[in-house]
N, C-alpha and C. Protein backbone atom coordinates (compact mmCIF):
# COMPACT_ATOMS: atom_id res chain seq x y z
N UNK A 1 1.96 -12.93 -6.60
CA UNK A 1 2.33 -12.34 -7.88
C UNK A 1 1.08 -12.12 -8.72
N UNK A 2 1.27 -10.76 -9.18
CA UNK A 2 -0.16 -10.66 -9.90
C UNK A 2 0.09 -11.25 -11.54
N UNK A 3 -1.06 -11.50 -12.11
CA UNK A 3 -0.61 -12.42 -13.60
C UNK A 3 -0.66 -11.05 -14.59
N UNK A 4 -0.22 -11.12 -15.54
CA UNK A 4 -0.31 -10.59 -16.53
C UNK A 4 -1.06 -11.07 -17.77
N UNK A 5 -1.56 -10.31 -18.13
CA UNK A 5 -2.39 -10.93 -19.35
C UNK A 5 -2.43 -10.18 -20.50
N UNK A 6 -2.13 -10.68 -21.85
CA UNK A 6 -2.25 -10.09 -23.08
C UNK A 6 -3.73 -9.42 -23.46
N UNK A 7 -3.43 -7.96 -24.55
CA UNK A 7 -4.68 -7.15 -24.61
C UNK A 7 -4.16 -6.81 -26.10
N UNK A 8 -5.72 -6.69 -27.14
CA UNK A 8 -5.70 -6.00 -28.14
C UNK A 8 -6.16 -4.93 -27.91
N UNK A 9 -5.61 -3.62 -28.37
CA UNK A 9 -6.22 -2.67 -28.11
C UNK A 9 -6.07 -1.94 -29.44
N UNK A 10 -6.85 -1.82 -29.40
CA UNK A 10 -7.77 -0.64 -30.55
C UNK A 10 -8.34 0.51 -30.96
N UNK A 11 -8.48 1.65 -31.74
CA UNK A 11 -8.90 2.72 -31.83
C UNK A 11 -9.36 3.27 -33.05
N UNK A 12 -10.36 4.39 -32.47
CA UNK A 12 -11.02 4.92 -34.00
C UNK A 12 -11.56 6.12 -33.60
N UNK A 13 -10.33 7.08 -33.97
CA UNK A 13 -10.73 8.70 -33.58
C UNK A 13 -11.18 9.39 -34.46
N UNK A 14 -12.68 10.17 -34.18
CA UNK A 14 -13.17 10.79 -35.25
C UNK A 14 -12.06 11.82 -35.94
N UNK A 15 -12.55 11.76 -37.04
CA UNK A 15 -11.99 13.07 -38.15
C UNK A 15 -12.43 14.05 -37.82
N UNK A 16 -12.01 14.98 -36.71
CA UNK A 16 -12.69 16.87 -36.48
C UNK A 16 -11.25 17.62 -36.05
N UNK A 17 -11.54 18.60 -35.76
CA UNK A 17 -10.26 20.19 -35.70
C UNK A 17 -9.51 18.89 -34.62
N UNK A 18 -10.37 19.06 -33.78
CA UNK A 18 -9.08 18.10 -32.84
C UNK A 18 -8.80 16.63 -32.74
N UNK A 19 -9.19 15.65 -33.44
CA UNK A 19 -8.92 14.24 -33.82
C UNK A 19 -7.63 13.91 -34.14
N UNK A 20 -6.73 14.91 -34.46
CA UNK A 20 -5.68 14.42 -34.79
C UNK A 20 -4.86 14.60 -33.30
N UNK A 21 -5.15 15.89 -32.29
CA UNK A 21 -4.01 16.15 -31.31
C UNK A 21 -4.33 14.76 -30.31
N UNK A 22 -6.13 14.18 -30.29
CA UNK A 22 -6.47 12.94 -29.41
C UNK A 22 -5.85 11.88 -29.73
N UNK A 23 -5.80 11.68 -31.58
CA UNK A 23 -5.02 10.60 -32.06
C UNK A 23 -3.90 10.11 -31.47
N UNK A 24 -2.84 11.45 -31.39
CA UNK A 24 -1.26 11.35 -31.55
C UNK A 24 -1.42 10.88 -29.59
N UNK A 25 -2.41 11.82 -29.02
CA UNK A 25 -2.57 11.56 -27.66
C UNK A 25 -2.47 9.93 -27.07
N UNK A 26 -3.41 9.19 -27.95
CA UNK A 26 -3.95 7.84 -27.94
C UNK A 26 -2.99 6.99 -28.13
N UNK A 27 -1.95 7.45 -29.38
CA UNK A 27 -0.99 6.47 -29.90
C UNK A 27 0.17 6.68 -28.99
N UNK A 28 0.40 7.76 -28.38
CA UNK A 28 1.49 7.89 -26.78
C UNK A 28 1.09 7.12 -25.62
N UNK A 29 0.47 7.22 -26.07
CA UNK A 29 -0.15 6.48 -24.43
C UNK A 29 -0.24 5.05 -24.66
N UNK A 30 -0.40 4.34 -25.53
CA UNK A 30 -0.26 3.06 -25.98
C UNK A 30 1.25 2.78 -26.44
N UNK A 31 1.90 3.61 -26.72
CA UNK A 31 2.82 2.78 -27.21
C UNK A 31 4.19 2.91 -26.24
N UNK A 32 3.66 3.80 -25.50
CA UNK A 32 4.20 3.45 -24.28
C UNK A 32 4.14 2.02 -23.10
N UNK A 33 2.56 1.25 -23.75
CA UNK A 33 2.82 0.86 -23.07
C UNK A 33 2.29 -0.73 -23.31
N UNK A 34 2.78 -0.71 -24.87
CA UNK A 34 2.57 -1.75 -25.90
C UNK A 34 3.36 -1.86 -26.89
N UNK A 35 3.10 -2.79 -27.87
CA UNK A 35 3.64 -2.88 -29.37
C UNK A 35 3.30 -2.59 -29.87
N UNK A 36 3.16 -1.76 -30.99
CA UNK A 36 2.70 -1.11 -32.11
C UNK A 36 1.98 -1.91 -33.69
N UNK A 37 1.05 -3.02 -33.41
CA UNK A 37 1.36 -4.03 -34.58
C UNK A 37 0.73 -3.53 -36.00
N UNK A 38 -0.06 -2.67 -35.84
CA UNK A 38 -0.75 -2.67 -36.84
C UNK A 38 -1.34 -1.10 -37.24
N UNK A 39 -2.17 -0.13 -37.76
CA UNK A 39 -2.25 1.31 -37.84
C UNK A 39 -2.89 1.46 -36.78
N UNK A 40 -3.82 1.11 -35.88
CA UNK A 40 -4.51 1.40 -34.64
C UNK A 40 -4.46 0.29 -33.99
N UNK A 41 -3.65 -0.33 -33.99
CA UNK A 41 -3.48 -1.94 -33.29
C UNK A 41 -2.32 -1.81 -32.59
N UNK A 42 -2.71 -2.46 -30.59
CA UNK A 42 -1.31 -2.63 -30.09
C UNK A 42 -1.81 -4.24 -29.28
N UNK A 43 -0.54 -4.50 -28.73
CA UNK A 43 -0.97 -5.57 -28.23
C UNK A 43 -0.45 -5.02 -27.06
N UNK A 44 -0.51 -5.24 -25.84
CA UNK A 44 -0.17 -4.98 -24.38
C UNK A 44 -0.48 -5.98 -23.73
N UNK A 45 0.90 -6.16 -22.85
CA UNK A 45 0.67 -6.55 -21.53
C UNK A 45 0.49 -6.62 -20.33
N UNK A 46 0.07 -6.65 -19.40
CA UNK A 46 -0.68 -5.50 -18.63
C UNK A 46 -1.08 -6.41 -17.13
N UNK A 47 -1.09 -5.88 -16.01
CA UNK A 47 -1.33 -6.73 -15.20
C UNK A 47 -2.59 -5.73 -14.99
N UNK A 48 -3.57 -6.23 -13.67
CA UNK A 48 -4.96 -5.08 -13.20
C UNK A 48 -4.77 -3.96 -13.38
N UNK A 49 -3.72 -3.32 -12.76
CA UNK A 49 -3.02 -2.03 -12.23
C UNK A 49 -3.28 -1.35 -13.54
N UNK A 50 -1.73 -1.54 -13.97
CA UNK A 50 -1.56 -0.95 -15.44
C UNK A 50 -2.54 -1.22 -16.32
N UNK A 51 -3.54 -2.43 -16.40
CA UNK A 51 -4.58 -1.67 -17.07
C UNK A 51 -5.40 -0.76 -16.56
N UNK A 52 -6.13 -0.71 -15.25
CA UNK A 52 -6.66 0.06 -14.52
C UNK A 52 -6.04 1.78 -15.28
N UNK A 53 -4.88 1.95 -15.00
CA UNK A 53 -4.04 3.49 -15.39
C UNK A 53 -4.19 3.41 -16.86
N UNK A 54 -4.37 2.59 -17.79
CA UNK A 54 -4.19 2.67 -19.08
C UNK A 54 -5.72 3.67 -19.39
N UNK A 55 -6.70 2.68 -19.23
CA UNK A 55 -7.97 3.06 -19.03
C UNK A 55 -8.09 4.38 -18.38
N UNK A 56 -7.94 4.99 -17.51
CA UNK A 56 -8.35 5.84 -16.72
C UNK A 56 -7.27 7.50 -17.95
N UNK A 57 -6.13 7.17 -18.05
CA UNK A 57 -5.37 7.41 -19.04
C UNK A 57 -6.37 7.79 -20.71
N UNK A 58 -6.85 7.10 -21.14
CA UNK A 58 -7.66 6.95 -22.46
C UNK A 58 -8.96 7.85 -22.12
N UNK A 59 -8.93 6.87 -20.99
CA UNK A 59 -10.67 8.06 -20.81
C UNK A 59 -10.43 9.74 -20.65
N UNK A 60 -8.89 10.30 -20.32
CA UNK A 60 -9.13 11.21 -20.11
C UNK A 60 -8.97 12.18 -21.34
N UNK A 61 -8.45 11.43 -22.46
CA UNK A 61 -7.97 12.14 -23.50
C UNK A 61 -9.19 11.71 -24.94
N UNK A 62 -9.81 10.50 -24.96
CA UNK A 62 -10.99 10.56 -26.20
C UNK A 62 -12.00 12.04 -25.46
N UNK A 63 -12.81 11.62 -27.09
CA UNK A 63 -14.39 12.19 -26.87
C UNK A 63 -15.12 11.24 -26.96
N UNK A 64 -15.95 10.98 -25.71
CA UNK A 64 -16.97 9.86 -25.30
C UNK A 64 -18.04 9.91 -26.34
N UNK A 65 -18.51 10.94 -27.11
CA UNK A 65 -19.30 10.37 -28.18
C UNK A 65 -19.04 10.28 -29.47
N UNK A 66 -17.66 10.36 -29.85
CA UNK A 66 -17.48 10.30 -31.27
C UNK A 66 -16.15 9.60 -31.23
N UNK A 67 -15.24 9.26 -29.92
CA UNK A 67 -14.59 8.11 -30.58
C UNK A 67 -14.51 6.69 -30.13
N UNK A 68 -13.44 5.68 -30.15
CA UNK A 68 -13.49 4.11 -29.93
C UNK A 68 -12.66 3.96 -29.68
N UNK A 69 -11.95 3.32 -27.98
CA UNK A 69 -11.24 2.41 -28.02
C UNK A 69 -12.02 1.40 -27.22
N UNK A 70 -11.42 0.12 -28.18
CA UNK A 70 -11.65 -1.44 -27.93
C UNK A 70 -10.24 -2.12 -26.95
N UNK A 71 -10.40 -2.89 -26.10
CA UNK A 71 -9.54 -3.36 -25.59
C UNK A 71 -10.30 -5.29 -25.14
N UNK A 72 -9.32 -5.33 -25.91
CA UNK A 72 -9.85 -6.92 -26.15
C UNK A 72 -8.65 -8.20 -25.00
N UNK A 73 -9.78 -8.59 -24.53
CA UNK A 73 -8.16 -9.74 -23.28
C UNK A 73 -8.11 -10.84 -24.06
N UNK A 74 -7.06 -11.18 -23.96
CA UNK A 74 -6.52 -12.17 -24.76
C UNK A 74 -5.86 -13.60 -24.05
N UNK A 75 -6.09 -12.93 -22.96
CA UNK A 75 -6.16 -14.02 -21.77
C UNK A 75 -4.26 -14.16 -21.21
N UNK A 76 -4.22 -15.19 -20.41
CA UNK A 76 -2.96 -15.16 -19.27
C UNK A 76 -1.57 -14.62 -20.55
N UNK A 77 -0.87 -13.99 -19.83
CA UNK A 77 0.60 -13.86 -20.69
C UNK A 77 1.36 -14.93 -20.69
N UNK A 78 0.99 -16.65 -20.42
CA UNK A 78 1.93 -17.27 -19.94
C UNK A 78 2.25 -17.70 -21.79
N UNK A 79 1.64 -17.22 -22.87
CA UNK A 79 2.39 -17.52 -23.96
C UNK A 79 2.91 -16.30 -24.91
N UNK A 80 3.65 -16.25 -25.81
CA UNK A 80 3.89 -15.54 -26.54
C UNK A 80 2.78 -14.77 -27.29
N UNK A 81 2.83 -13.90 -27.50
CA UNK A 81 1.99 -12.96 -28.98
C UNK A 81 1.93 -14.09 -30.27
N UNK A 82 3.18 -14.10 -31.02
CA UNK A 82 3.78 -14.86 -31.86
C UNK A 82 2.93 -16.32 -31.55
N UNK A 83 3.28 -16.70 -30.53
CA UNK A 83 2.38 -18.04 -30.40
C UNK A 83 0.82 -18.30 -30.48
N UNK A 84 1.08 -17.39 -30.20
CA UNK A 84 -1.10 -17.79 -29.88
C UNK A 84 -1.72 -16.19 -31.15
N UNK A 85 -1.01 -16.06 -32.23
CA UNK A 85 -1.77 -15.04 -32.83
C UNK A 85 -2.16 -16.16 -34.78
N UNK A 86 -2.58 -15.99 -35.23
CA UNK A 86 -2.97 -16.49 -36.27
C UNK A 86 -2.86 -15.57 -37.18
N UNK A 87 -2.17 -15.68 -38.67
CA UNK A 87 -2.08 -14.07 -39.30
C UNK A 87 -2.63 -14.82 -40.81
N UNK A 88 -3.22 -13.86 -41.60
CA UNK A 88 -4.01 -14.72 -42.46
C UNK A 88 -3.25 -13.58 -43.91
N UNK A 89 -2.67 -14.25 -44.54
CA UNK A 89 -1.73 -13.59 -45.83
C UNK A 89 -0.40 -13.08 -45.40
N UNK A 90 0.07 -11.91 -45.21
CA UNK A 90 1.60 -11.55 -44.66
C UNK A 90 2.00 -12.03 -43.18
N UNK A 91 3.27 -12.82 -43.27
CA UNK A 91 3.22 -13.08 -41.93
C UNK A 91 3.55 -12.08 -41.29
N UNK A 92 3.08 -12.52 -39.57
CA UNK A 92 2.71 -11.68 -38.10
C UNK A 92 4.25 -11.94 -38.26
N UNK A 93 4.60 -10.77 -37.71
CA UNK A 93 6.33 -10.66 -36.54
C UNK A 93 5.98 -9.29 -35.90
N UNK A 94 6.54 -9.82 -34.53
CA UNK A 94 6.37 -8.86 -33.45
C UNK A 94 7.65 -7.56 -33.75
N UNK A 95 6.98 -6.55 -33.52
CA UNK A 95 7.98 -5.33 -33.96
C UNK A 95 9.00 -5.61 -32.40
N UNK A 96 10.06 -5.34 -33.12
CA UNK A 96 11.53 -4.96 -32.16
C UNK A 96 11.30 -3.81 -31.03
N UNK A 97 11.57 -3.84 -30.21
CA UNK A 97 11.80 -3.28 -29.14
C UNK A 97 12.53 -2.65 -28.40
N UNK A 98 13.31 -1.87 -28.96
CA UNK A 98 14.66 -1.40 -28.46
C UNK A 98 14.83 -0.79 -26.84
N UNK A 99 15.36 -0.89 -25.79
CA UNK A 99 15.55 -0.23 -24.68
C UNK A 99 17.03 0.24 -24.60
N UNK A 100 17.18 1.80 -24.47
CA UNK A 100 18.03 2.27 -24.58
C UNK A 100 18.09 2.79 -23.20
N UNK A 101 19.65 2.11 -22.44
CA UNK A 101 19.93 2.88 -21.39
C UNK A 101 20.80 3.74 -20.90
């Protein structure tokens, strides 16, 4: 069984003619395949694979010299978000998740 492990992921798309179509690009592709916590903040969980495709995914849609994504490991999934996150003034709650079948 492969492990899964929690990821911050992050972004910062320049302001030009096309920053906004990479933006909306960036925020599909993440939130497909994450939580949404924050304005450029997701958290994901992700085993090699799916990060491997996430990555390969991102790279194909930034501009390598003017924008940022950060993807931070957060190490094994064997705990909650909620558990292992620290929130400093409003409390952290994990956004809802709806699966509609």
């Amino acid at each position: 069984m492969t492990t899964r492990r929690h990821y911050l992921v992050s972004y910062d798309i320049a302001s030009d003619e096309q920053g906004d179509k990479r933006r909306n690009k960036v925020f599909e592709a993440l939130l497909s395949r994450g939580d949404h916590v924050q304005f450029s903040v997701f958290f994901c969980q992700l085993n090699p694979r799916e990060l491997a495709e996430l990555k390969q995914q991102l790279i194909s849609i930034i501009h390598h010299t003017q924008d940022q994504v950060l993807i931070v490991d957060l190490g094994p999934a064997r705990y909650s978000v909620e558990e292992s996150t620290i929130s400093l003034g409003r409390p952290f709650s994990m956004p809802s998740r709806a699966q509609i079948v």
